[in-house]
Protein backbone atom coordinates (compact mmCIF):
# COMPACT_ATOMS: atom_id res chain seq x y z
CA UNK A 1 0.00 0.00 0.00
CA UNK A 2 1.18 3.67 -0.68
CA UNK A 3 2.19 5.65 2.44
CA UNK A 4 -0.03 9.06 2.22
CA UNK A 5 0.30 12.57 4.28
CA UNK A 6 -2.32 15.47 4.15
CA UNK A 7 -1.59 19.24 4.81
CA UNK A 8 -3.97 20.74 6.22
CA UNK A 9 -4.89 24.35 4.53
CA UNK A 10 -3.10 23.38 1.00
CA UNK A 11 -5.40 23.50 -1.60
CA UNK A 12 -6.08 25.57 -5.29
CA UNK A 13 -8.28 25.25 -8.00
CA UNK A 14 -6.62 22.87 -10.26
CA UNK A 15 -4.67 19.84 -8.61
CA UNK A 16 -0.86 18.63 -9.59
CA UNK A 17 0.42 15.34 -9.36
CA UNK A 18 4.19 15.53 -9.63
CA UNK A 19 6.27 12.58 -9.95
CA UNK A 20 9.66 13.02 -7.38
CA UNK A 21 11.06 9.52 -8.31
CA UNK A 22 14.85 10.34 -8.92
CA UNK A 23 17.24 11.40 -5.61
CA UNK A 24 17.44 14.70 -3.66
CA UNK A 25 19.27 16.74 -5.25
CA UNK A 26 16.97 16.22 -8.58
CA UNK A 27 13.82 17.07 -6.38
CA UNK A 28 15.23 20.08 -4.52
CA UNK A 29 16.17 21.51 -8.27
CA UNK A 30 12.31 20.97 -9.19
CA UNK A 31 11.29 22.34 -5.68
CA UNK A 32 10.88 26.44 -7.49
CA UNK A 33 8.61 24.80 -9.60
CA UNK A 34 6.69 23.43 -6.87
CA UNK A 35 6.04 26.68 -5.36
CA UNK A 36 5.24 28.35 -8.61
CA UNK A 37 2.64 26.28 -8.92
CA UNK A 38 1.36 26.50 -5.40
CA UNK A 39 1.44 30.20 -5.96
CA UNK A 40 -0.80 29.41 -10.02
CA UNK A 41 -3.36 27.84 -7.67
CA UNK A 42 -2.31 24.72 -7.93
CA UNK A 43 -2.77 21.93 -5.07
CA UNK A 44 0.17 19.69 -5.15
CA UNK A 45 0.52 16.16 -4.71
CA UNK A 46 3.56 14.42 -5.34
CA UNK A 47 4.70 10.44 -5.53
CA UNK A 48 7.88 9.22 -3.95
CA UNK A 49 9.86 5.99 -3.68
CA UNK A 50 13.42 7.04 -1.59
CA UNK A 51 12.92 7.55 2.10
CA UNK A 52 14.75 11.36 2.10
CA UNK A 53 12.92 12.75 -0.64
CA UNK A 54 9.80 11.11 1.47
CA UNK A 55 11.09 13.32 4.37
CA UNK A 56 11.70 16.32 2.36
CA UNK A 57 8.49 16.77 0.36
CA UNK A 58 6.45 15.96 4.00
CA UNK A 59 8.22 19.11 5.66
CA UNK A 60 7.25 21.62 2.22
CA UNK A 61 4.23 23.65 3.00
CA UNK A 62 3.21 23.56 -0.90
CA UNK A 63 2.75 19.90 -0.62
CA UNK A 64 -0.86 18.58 -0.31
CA UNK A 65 -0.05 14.63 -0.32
CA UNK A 66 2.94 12.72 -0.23
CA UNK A 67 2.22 9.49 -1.93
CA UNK A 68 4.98 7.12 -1.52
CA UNK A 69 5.65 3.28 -2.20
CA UNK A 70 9.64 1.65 -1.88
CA UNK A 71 9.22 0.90 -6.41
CA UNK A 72 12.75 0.37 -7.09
CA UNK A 73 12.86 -3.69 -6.61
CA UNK A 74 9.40 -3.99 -5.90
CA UNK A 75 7.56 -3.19 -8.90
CA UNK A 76 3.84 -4.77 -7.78
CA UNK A 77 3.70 -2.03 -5.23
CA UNK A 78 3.13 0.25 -8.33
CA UNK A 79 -0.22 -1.38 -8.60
CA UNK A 80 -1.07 -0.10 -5.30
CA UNK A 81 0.04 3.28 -5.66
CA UNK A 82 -1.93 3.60 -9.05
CA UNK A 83 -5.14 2.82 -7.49
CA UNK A 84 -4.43 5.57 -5.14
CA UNK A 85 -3.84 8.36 -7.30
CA UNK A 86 -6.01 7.37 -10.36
CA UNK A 87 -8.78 7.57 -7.77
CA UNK A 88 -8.32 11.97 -7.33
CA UNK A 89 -8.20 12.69 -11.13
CA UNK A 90 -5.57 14.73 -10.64
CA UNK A 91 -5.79 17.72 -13.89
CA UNK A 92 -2.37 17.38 -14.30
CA UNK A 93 0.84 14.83 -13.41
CA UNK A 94 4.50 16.35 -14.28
CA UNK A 95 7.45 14.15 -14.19
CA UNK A 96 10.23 16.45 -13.69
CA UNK A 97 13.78 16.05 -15.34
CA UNK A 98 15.62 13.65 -14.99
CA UNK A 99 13.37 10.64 -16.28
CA UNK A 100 14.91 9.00 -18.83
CA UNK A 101 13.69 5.43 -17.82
CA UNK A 102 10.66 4.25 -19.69
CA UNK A 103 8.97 3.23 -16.72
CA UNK A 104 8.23 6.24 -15.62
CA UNK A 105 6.70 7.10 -18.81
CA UNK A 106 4.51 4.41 -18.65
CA UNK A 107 3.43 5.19 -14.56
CA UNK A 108 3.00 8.57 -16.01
CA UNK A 109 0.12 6.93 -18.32
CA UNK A 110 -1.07 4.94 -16.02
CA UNK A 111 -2.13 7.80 -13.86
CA UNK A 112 -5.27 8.65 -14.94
CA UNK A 113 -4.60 12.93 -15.18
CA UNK A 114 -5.93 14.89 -17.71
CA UNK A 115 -3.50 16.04 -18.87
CA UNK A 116 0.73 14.35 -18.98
CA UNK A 117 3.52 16.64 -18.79
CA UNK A 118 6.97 14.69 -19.15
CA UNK A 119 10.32 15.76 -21.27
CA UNK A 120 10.75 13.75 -24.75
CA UNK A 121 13.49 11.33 -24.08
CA UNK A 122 12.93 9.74 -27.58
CA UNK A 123 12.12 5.41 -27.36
CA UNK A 124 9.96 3.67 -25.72
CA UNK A 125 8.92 6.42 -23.96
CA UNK A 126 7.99 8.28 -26.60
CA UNK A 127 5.63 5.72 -27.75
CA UNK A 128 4.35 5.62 -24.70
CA UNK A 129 3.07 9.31 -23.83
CA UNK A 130 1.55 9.61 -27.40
CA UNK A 131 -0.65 6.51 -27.20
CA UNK A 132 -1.46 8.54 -23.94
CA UNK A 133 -1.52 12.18 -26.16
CA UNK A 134 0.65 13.17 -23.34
CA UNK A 135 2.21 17.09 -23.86
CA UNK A 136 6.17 15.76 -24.57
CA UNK A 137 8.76 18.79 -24.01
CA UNK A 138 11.99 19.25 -25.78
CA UNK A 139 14.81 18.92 -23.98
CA UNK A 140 17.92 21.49 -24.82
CA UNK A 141 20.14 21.15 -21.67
CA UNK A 142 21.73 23.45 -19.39
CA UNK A 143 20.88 23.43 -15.84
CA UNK A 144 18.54 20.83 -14.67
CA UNK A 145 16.48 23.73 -13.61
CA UNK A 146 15.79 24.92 -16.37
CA UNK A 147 15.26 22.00 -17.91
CA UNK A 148 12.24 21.68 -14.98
CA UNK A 149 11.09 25.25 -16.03
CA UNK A 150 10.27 24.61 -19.63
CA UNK A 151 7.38 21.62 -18.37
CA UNK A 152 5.50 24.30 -15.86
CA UNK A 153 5.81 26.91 -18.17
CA UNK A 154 3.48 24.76 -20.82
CA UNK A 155 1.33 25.05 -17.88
CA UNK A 156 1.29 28.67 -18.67
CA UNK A 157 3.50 29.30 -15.39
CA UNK A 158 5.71 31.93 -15.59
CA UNK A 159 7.10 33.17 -12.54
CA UNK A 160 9.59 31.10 -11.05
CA UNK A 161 12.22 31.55 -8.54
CA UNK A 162 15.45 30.29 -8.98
CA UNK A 163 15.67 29.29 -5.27
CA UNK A 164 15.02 26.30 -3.71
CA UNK A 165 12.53 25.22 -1.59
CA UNK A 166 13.91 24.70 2.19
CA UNK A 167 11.22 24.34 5.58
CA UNK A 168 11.85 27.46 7.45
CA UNK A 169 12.28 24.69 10.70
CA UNK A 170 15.27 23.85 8.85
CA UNK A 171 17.10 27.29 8.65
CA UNK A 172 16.69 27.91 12.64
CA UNK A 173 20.69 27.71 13.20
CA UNK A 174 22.99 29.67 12.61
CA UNK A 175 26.47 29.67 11.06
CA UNK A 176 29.25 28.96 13.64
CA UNK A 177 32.66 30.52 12.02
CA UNK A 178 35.07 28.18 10.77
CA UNK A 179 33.19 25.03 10.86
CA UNK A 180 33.47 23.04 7.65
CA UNK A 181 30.64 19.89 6.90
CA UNK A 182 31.74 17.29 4.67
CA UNK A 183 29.61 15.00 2.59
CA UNK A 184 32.24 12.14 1.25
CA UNK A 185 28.90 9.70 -0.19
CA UNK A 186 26.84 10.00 -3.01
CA UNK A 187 23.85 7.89 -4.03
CA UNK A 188 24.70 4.19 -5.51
CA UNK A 189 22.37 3.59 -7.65
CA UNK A 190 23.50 2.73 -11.51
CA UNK A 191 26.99 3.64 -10.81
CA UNK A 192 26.46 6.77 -9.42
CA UNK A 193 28.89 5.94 -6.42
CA UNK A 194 31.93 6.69 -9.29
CA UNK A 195 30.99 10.56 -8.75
CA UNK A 196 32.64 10.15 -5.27
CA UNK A 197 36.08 11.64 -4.34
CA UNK A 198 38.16 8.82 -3.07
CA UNK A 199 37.79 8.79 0.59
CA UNK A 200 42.03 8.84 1.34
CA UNK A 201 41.37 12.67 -0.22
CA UNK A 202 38.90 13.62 1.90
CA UNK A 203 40.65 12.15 4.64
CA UNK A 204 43.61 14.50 3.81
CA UNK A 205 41.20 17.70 3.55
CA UNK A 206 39.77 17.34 6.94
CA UNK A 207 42.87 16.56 8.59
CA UNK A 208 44.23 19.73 6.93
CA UNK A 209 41.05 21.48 8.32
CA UNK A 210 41.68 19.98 12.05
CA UNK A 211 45.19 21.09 11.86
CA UNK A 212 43.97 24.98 10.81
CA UNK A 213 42.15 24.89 13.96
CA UNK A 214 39.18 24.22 12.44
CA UNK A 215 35.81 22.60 13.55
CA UNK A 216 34.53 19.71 10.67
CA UNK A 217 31.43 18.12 10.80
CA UNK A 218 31.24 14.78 8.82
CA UNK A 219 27.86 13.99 7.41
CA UNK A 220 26.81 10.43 6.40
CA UNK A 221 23.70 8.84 4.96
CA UNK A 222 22.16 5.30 5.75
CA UNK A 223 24.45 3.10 3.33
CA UNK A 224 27.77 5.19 4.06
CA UNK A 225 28.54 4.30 8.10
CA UNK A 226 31.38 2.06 6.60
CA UNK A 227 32.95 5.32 5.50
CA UNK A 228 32.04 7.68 8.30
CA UNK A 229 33.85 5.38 10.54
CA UNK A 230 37.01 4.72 8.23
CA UNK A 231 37.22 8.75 8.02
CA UNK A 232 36.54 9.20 11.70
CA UNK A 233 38.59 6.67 12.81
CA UNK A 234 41.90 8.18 10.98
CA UNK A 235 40.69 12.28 11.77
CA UNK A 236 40.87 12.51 15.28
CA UNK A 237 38.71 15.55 16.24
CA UNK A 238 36.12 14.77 13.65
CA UNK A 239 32.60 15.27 14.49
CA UNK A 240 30.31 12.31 13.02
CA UNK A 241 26.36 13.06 12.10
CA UNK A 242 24.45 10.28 10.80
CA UNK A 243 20.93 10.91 11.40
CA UNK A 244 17.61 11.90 9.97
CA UNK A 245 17.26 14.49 6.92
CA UNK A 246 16.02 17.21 9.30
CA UNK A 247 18.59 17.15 11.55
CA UNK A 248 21.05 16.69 9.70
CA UNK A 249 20.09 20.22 7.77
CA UNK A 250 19.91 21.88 11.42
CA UNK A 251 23.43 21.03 11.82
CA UNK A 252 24.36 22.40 8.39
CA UNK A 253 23.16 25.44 8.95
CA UNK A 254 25.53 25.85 11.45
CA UNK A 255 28.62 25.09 9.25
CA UNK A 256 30.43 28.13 7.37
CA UNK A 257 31.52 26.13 4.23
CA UNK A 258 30.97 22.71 2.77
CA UNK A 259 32.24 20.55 0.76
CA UNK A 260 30.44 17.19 -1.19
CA UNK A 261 30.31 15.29 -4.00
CA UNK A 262 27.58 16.27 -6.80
CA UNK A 263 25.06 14.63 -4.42
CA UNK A 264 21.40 15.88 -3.09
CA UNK A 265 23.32 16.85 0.09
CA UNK A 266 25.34 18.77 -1.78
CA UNK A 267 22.26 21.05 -2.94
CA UNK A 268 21.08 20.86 0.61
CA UNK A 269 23.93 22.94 1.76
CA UNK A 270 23.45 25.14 -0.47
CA UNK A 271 19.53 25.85 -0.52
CA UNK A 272 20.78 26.32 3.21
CA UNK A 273 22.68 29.48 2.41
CA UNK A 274 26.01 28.08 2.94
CA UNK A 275 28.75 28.24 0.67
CA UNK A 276 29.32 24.91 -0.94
CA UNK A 277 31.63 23.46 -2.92
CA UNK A 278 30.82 20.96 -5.16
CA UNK A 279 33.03 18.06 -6.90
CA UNK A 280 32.47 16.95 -10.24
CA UNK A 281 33.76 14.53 -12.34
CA UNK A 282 31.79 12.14 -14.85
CA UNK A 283 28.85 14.92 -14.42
CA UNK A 284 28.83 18.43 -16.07
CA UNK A 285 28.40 21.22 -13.73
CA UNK A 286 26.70 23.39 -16.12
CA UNK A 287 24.20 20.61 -16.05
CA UNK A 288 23.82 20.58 -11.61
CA UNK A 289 25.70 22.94 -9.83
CA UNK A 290 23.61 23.38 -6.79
CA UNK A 291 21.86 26.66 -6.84
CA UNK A 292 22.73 29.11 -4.49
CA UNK A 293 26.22 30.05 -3.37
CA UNK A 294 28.13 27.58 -5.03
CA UNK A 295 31.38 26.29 -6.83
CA UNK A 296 31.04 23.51 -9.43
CA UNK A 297 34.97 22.40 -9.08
CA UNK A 298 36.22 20.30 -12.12
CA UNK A 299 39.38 20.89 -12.82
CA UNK A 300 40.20 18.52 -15.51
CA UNK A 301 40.38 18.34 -19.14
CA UNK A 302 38.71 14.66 -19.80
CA UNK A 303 34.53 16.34 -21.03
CA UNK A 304 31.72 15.24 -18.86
CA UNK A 305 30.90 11.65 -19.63
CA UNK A 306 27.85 11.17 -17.50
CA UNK A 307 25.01 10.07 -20.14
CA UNK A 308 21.45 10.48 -18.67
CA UNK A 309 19.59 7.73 -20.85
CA UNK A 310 22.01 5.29 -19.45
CA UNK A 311 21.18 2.26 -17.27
CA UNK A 312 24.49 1.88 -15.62
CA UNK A 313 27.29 4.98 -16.18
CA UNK A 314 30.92 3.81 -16.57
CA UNK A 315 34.08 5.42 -17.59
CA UNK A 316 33.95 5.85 -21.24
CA UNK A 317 37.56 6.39 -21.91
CA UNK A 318 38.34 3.28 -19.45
CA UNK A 319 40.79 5.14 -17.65
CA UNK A 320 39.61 4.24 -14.26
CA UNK A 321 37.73 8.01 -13.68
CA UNK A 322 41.19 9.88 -13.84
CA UNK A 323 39.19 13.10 -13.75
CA UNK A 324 37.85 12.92 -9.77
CA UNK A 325 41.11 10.31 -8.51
CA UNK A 326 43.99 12.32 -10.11
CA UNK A 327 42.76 15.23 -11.47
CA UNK A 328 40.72 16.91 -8.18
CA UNK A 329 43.86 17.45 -5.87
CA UNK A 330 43.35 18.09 -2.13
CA UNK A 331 45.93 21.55 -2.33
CA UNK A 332 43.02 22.82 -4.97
CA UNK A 333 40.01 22.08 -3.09
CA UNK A 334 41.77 23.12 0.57
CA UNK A 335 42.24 26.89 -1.43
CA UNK A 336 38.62 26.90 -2.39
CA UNK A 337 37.38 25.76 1.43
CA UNK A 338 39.68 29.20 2.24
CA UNK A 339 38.53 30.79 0.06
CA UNK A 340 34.96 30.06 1.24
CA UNK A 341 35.32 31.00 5.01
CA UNK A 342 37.07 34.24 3.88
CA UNK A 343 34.96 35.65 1.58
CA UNK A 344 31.91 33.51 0.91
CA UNK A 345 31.46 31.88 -2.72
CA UNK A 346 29.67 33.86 -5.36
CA UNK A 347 26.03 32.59 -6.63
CA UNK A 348 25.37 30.25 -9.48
CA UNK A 349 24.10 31.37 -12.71
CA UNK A 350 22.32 28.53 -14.04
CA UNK A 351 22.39 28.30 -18.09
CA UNK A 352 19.52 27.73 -20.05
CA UNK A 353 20.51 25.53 -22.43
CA UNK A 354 24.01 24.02 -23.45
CA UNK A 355 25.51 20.25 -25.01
CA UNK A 356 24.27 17.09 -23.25
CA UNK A 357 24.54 13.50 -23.38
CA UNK A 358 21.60 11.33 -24.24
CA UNK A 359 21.78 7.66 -25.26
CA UNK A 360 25.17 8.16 -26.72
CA UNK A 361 24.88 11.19 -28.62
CA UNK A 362 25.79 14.53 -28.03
CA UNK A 363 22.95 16.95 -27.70
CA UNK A 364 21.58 20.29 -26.93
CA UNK A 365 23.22 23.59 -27.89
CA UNK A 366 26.39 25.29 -27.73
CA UNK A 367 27.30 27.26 -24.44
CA UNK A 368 29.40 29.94 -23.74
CA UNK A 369 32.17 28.62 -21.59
CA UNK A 370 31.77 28.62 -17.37
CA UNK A 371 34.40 31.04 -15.65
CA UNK A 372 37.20 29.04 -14.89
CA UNK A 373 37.36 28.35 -10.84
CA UNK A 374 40.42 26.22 -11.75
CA UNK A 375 42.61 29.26 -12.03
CA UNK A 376 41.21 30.70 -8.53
CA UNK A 377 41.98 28.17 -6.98
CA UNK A 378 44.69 26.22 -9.08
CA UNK A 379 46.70 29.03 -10.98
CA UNK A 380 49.73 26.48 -11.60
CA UNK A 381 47.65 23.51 -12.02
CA UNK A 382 49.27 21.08 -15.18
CA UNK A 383 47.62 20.14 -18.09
CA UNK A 384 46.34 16.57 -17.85
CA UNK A 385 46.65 14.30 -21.39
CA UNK A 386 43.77 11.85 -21.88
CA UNK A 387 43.69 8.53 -24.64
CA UNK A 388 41.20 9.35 -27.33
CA UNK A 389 38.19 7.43 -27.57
C-alpha cells in the first residue's frame, strides 16, 4: 500500500500530481517549480519511492499529499500506488527532469490525469506518452532547472524563482565561524557511487582542516557508516552526524563552508545558504551545480561523460575516472574551502541551455564557456593528457 500525508490548509483550484522519483538533489532543483505552482493555484501532490525525498516533500508547506511506495525492486507495489492516485483525477501529473527510464513514462500513463507533462526522451517512452496524447517537451540542456522550467511553463507558469525550496524549521541555526561539513557519499544507484572523491582525499582535507584549527562536521547517509567510521577513525577531532534528513540540515546550517560530492546533500547545503563546494567529475556542472552560493569544481580536461539515458554509467575512456582520482587534488580544493570562510562563494548562474549527453549522442546547444574556478583556486595547475576514444 502507498504511504499518504495530508496538509492541512493546502489546496487551489486545479490539482498537480508531480512525480519526485529520482534522488534529492533532482527534487530540490524541481522544488521552485513546486512553489510556482502552489502560488498558479495549484494543489500539489507528489509520488515518492526514496525515504529522504519522502522526508523532504512531508516538511514543504506547498505539498498537499505525499504518496509514496519503496518501487525500485518492488515493482507490484506500483499497482497499489496507481489505485491511489487514479482515484483523485488529478488535472495534471508532471514528471520532472531527470526521467529518462521508460517506466516512468509508462506510470505517467497509467495515472489517470488529464493532462501528462513529461520531457521527450525519444524510445519507448515516446511511444508511450503519445498513445497517452501526453504534452512531450523538448529537452535542450543546461541546468537541470531549467530543464524543470520549460514543463511548468506549458502550464502557462511563468514566474519562477530560482531558489530552492527549504522548511523554514530547517534554517533555525545559525552559522558557527570556521566550521566546515563534509559530505564524502553519493547515491549508488547505476553507478552513481563513481561521482565520489576517493575517501584517502577527503581524509587529507579534513585533517588539513583539524590542523587549521578548524571545527569539521562529517555527514553520512544510511548506506555510508562504513565510510564515516574509516574517516573518523583516521581524523581525530572529527565530528560524526548520521541521522535523519532534518537534523542533519539543522546542523548544516551551522557550518560556514561545505564541501560534497555532486550529491542531493550537496544542494542541501546550499539551498541552506552556505557556501558549498561541489566536486564533479563524470557529471557536467553546467548541467547541476547546486543553486545558491556555489562552486562547481572540475578541474580537468577529460569532457563530462555522465550520459542520462544510461542504465548503468561507466568510464567511457576506461581510464579508471582519472578526472575525480587524479585530477581533483586536495591543495586545490583546501584553497577553495579558504577561500569560502574568507569571503563567501559567489552565486550560481544557471544556463539555459548548453551540449548534453543522451543515449550516446551529443545533444543540446552550444554554451558559452563557465568562468574558470580552476585558475582561482589552481593558478599552476598542469595540463592533464587523456587517450582518445
Amino acid at each position: 500500500m502507498a504511504a499518504m500525508r495530508d496538509s492541512a490548509g493546502v489546496g487551489g483550484d486545479r490539482s498537480a500530481l508531480v512525480l519526485l522519483l529520482p534522488g534529492l538533489g533532482d527534487a530540490m532543483v524541481f522544488s521552485p517549480c513546486l512553489d510556482a505552482l502552489a502560488h498558479a493555484g495549484y494543489a500539489i501532490d507528489v509520488v515518492t519511492m526514496l525515504g529522504s525525498i519522502r522526508e523532504y516533500a512531508r516538511a514543504l508547506d506547498v505539498v498537499r499529499r505525499v504518496h509514496h511506495a519503496p518501487l525500485l525492486g518492488e515493482p507490484k507495489r506500483a499497482f497499489g500506488l496507481l489505485r491511489a492516485v487514479r482515484a483523485e483525477r488529478y488535472d495534471v501529473a508532471i514528471v520532472p527532469f531527470p526521467a529518462a527510464r521508460f517506466a516512468y513514462a509508462a506510470f505517467a500513463a497509467l495515472t489517470g490525469a488529464r493532462r501528462v507533462l513529461m520531457h521527450d526522451y525519444g524510445g519507448i517512452s515516446r511511444a508511450v506518452l503519445r498513445a497517452r496524447r501526453a504534452e512531450l517537451v523538448e529537452l535542450r540542456g543546461g541546468h537541470r532547472f531549467f530543464e524543470n522550467v520549460r514543463l511548468v511553463q506549458a502550464l502557462g507558469v511563468k514566474t519562477i524563482s530560482e531558489s530552492y525550496l527549504v522548511p523554514e524549521e530547517w534554517r533555525e541555526a545559525q552559522p558557527i565561524p570556521n566550521v566546515v561539513g563534509i559530505h564524502a557519499g553519493s547515491m549508488t544507484y547505476k553507478g552513481n557511487e563513481n561521482k565520489r572523491w576517493p575517501l584517502e582525499k577527503f581524509q587529507q582535507l579534513i585533517q588539513r582542516q583539524l590542523q587549521l584549527g578548524r571545527s569539521v562536521r562529517l555527514f553520512v547517509g544510511p548506506q555510508e557508516h562504513a565510510d564515516g567510521e574509516f574517516l573518523k577513525e583516521r581524523c581525530p577531532g572529527l565530528v560524526l552526524y548520521a541521522t535523519t534528513l532534518v537534523e542533519a540540515a539543522r546542523a548544516i546550517c551551522e557550518c560556514s563552508a561545505f564541501v560534497a560530492n555532486d550529491s542531493g546533500v550537496a544542494h542541501l547545503a546550499a539551498g541552506l545558504g552556505v557556501p558549498t563546494i561541489a566536486l564533479f567529475a563524470m557529471t557536467d556542472p553546467l548541467r547541476v551545480q547546486p543553486l545558491g552560493r556555489s562552486i562547481g569544481f572540475r578541474p580537468t580536461e577529460c569532457p563530462p561523460c555522465f550520459d542520462e539515458g544510461m542504465q548503468h554509467f561507466t568510464c567511457v575512456r576506461n581510464i579508471g575516472y582519472r578526472c575525480i582520482r587524479d585530477d581533483l587534488r586536495v591543495d586545490a580544493v583546501s584553497q577553495l574551502v579558504d577561500r569560502a570562510l574568507a569571503e563567501g562563494l559567489p552565486a550560481n548562474a544557471p544556463l539555459e541551455a548548453s551540449p548534453f549527453r543522451l543515449y550516446g549522442r551529443l545533444r543540446g546547444v552550444a554554451a558559452p564557456p563557465a568562468p574558470s574556478e580552476r585558475a582561482a583556486a589552481e593558478p599552476a595547475a598542469m595540463t592533464v593528457a587523456h587517450p582518445e576514444g
